[in-house]
C-alpha atoms as a PDB file:
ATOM      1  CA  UNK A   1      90.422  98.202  90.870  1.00  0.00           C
ATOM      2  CA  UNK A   2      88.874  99.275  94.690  1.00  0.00           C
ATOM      3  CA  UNK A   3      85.386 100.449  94.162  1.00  0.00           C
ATOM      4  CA  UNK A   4      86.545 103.138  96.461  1.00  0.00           C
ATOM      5  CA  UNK A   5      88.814 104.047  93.961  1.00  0.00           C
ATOM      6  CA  UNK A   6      87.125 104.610  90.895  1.00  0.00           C
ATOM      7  CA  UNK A   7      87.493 108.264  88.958  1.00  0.00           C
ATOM      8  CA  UNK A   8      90.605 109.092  90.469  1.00  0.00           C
ATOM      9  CA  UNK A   9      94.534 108.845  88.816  1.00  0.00           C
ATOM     10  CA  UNK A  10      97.058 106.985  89.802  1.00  0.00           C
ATOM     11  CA  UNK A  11     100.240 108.909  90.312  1.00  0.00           C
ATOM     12  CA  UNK A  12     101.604 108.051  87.122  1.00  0.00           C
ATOM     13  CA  UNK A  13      99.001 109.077  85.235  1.00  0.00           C
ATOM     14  CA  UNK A  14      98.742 112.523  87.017  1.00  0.00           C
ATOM     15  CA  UNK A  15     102.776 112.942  86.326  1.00  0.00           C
ATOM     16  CA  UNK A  16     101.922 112.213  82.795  1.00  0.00           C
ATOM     17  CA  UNK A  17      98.924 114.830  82.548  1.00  0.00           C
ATOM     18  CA  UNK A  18     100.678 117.643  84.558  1.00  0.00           C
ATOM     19  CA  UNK A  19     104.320 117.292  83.202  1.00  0.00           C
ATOM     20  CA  UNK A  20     105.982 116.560  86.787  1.00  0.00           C
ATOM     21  CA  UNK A  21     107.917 113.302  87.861  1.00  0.00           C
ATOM     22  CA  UNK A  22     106.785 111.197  90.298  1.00  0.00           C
ATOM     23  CA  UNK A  23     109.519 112.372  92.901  1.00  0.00           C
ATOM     24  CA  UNK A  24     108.488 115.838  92.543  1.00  0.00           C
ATOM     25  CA  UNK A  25     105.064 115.133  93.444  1.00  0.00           C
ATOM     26  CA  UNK A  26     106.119 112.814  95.983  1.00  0.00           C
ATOM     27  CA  UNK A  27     107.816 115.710  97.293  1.00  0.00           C
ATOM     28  CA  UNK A  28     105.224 118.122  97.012  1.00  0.00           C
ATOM     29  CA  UNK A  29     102.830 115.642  99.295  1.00  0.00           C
ATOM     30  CA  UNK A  30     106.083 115.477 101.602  1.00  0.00           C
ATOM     31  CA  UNK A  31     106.058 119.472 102.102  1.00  0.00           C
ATOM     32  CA  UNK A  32     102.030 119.239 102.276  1.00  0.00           C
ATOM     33  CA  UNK A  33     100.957 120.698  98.932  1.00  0.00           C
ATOM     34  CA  UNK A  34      99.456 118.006  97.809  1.00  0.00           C
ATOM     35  CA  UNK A  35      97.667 115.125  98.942  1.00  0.00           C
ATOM     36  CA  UNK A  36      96.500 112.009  97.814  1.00  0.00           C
ATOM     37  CA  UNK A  37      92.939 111.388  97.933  1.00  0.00           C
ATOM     38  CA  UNK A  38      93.631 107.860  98.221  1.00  0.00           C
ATOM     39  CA  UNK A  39      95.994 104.878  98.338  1.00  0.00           C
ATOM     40  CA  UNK A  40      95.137 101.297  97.909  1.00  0.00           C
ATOM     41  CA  UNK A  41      96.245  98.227  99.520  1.00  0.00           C
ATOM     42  CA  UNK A  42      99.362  98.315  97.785  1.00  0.00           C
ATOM     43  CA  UNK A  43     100.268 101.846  98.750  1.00  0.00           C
ATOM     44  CA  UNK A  44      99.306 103.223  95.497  1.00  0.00           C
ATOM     45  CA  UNK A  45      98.483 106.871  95.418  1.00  0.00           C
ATOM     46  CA  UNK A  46      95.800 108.308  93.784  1.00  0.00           C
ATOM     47  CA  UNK A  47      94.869 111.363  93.125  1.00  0.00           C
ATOM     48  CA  UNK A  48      91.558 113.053  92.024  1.00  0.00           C
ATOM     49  CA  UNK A  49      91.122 115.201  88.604  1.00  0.00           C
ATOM     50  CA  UNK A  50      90.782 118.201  90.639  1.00  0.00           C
ATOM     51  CA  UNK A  51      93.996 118.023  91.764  1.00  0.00           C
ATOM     52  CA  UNK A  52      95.675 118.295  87.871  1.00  0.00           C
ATOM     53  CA  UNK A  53      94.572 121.981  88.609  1.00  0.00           C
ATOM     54  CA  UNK A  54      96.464 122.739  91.662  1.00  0.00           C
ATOM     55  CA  UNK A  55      99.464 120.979  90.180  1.00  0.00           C
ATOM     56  CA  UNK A  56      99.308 122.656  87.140  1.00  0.00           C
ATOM     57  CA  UNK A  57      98.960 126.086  89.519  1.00  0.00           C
ATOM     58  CA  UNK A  58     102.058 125.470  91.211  1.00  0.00           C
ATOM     59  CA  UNK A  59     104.194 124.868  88.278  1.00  0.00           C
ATOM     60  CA  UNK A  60     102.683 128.345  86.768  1.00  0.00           C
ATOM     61  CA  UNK A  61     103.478 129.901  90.420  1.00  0.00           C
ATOM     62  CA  UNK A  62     107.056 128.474  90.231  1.00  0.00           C
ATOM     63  CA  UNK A  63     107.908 129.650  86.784  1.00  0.00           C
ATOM     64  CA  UNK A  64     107.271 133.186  87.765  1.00  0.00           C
ATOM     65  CA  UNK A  65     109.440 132.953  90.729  1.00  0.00           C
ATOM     66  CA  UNK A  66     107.100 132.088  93.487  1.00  0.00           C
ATOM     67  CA  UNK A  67     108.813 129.895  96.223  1.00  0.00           C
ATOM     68  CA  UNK A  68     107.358 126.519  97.594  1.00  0.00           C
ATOM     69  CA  UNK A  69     106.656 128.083 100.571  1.00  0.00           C
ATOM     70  CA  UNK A  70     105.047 131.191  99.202  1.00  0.00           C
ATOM     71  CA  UNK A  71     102.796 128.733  97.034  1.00  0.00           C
ATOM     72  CA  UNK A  72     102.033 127.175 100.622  1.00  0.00           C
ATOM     73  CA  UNK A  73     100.903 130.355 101.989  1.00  0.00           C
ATOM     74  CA  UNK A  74      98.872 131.008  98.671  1.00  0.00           C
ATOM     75  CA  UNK A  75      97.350 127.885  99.178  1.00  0.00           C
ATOM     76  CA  UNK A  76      96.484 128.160 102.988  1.00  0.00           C
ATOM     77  CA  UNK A  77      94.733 131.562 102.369  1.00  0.00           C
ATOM     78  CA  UNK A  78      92.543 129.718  99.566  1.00  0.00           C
ATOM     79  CA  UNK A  79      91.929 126.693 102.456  1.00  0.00           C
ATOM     80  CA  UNK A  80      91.220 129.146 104.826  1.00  0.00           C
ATOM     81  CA  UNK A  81      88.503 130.575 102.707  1.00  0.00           C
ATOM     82  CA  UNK A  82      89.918 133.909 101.584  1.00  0.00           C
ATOM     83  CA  UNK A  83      90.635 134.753  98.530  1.00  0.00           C
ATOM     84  CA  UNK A  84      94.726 134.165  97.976  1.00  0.00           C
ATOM     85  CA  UNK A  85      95.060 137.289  95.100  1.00  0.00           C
ATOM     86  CA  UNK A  86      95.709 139.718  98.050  1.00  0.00           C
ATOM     87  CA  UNK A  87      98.586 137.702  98.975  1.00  0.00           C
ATOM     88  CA  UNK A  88      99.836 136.898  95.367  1.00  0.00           C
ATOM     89  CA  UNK A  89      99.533 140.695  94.692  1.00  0.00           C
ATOM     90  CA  UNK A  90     101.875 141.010  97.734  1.00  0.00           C
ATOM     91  CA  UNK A  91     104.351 138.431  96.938  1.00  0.00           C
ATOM     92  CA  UNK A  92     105.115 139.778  93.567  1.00  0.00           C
ATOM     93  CA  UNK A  93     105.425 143.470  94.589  1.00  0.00           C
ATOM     94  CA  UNK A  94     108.291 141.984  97.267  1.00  0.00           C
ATOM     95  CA  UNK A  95     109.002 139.833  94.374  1.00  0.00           C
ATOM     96  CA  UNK A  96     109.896 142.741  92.006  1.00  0.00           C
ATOM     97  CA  UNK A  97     111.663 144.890  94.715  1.00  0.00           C
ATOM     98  CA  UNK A  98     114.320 141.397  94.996  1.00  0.00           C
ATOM     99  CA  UNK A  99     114.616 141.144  91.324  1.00  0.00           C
ATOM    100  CA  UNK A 100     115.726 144.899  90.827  1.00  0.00           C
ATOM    101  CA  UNK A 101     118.278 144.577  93.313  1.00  0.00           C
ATOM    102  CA  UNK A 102     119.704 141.214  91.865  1.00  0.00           C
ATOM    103  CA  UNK A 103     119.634 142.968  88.413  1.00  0.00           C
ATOM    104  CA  UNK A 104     121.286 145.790  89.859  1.00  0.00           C
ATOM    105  CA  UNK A 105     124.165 143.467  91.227  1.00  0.00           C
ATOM    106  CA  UNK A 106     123.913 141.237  87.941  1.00  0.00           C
ATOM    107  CA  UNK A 107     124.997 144.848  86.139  1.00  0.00           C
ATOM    108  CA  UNK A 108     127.779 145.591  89.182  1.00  0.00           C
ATOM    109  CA  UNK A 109     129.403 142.148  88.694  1.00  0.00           C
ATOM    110  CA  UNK A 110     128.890 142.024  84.715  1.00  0.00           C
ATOM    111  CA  UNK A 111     130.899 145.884  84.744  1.00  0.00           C
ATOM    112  CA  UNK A 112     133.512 144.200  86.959  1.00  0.00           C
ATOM    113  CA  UNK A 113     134.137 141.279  84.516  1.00  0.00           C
ATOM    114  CA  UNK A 114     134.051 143.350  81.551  1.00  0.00           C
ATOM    115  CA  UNK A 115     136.707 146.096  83.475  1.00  0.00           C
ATOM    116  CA  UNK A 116     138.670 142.576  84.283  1.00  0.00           C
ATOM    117  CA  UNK A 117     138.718 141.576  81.140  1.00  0.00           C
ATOM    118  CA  UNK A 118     140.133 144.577  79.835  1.00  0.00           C
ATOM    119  CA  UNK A 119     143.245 144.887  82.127  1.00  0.00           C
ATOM    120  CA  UNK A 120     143.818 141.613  81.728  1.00  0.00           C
ATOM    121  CA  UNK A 121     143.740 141.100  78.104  1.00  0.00           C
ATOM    122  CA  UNK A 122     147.344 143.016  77.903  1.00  0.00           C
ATOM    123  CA  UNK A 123     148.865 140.637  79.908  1.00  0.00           C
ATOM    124  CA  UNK A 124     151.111 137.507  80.270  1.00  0.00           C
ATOM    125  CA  UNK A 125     148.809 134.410  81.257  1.00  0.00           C
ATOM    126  CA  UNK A 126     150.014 133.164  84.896  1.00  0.00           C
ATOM    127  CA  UNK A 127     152.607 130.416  84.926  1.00  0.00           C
ATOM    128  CA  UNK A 128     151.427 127.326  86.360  1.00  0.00           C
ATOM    129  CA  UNK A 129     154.365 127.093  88.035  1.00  0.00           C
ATOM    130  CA  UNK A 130     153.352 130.381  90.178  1.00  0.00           C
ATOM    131  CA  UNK A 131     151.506 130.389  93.252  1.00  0.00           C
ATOM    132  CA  UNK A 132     148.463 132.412  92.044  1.00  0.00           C
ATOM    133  CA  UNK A 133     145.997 130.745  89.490  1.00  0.00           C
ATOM    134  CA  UNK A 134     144.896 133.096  87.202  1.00  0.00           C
ATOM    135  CA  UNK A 135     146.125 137.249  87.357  1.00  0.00           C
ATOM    136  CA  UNK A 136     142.325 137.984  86.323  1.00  0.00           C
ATOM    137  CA  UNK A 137     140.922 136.657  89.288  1.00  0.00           C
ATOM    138  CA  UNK A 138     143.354 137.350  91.818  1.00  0.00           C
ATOM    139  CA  UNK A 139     142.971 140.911  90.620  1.00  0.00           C
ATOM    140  CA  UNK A 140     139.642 141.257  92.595  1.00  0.00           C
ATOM    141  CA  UNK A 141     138.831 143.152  95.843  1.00  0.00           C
ATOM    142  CA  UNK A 142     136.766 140.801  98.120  1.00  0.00           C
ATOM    143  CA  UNK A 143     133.730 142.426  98.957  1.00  0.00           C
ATOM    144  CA  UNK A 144     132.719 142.182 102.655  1.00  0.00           C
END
């Protein structure tokens, strides 16, 4: 191994450690949220321990329904020396005002089915043979 080298992971091993693939954090360092610290003569990346941190943060960050690019902007106002909790705090107050509305049209669309299901249940099945696919279905007003 490079002297130069020494202490940090190769890319593998920082996969292993973090739970990720190699893709994803191949894509990460694509989409600059990650960097290697190093690569060696045969392209190798490496990556410091430091780094298991920040991986490990954006998983966390994505399970709670933070975007890549709002982990970005996390991450900038870190690099830029501000504290990013400000932003985070923002992010998940917009975050929360999305989610009600999806759960609101989640509960529109799961009223609809249920109301479908209902009319439809007394009726014939379509015929294959017919030009529309399935009565249930074509039964629905197309919202603009």
């Amino acid at each position: 191994m490079e002297n130069s080298l020494k202490g940090l992971l190769k890319i593998g091993e920082i996969c292993k450690i973090t739970g990720t693939t190699v893709s994803t954090l191949r894509y990460y360092e694509e989409i600059g949220l990650v960097w290697p610290a190093s690569k060696s003569s045969a392209k190798y990346r490496y990556y410091k321990k430091d780094d298991i941190q920040l991986i490990i943060f954006v998983k966390k960050a994505q399970n709670i329904g933070f975007t890549l690019d709002e982990i970005k902007l996390i991450l900038s106002e870190r690099s830029s020396g501000k504290s990013p909790c400000p932003k985070v705090r923002d992010l998940a107050q917009r975050k929360i005002i999305e989610l009600r509305e999806k759960i609101k049209d989640l509960k529109l669309i799961e009223r609809d089915l249920k109301r479908y299901i209902l009319n439809c249940c007394y009726e014939e099945d379509s015929n294959p043979h017919e030009s529309n696919v399935c009565k249930m279905i074509d039964k629905v007003k197309i919202k603009s």
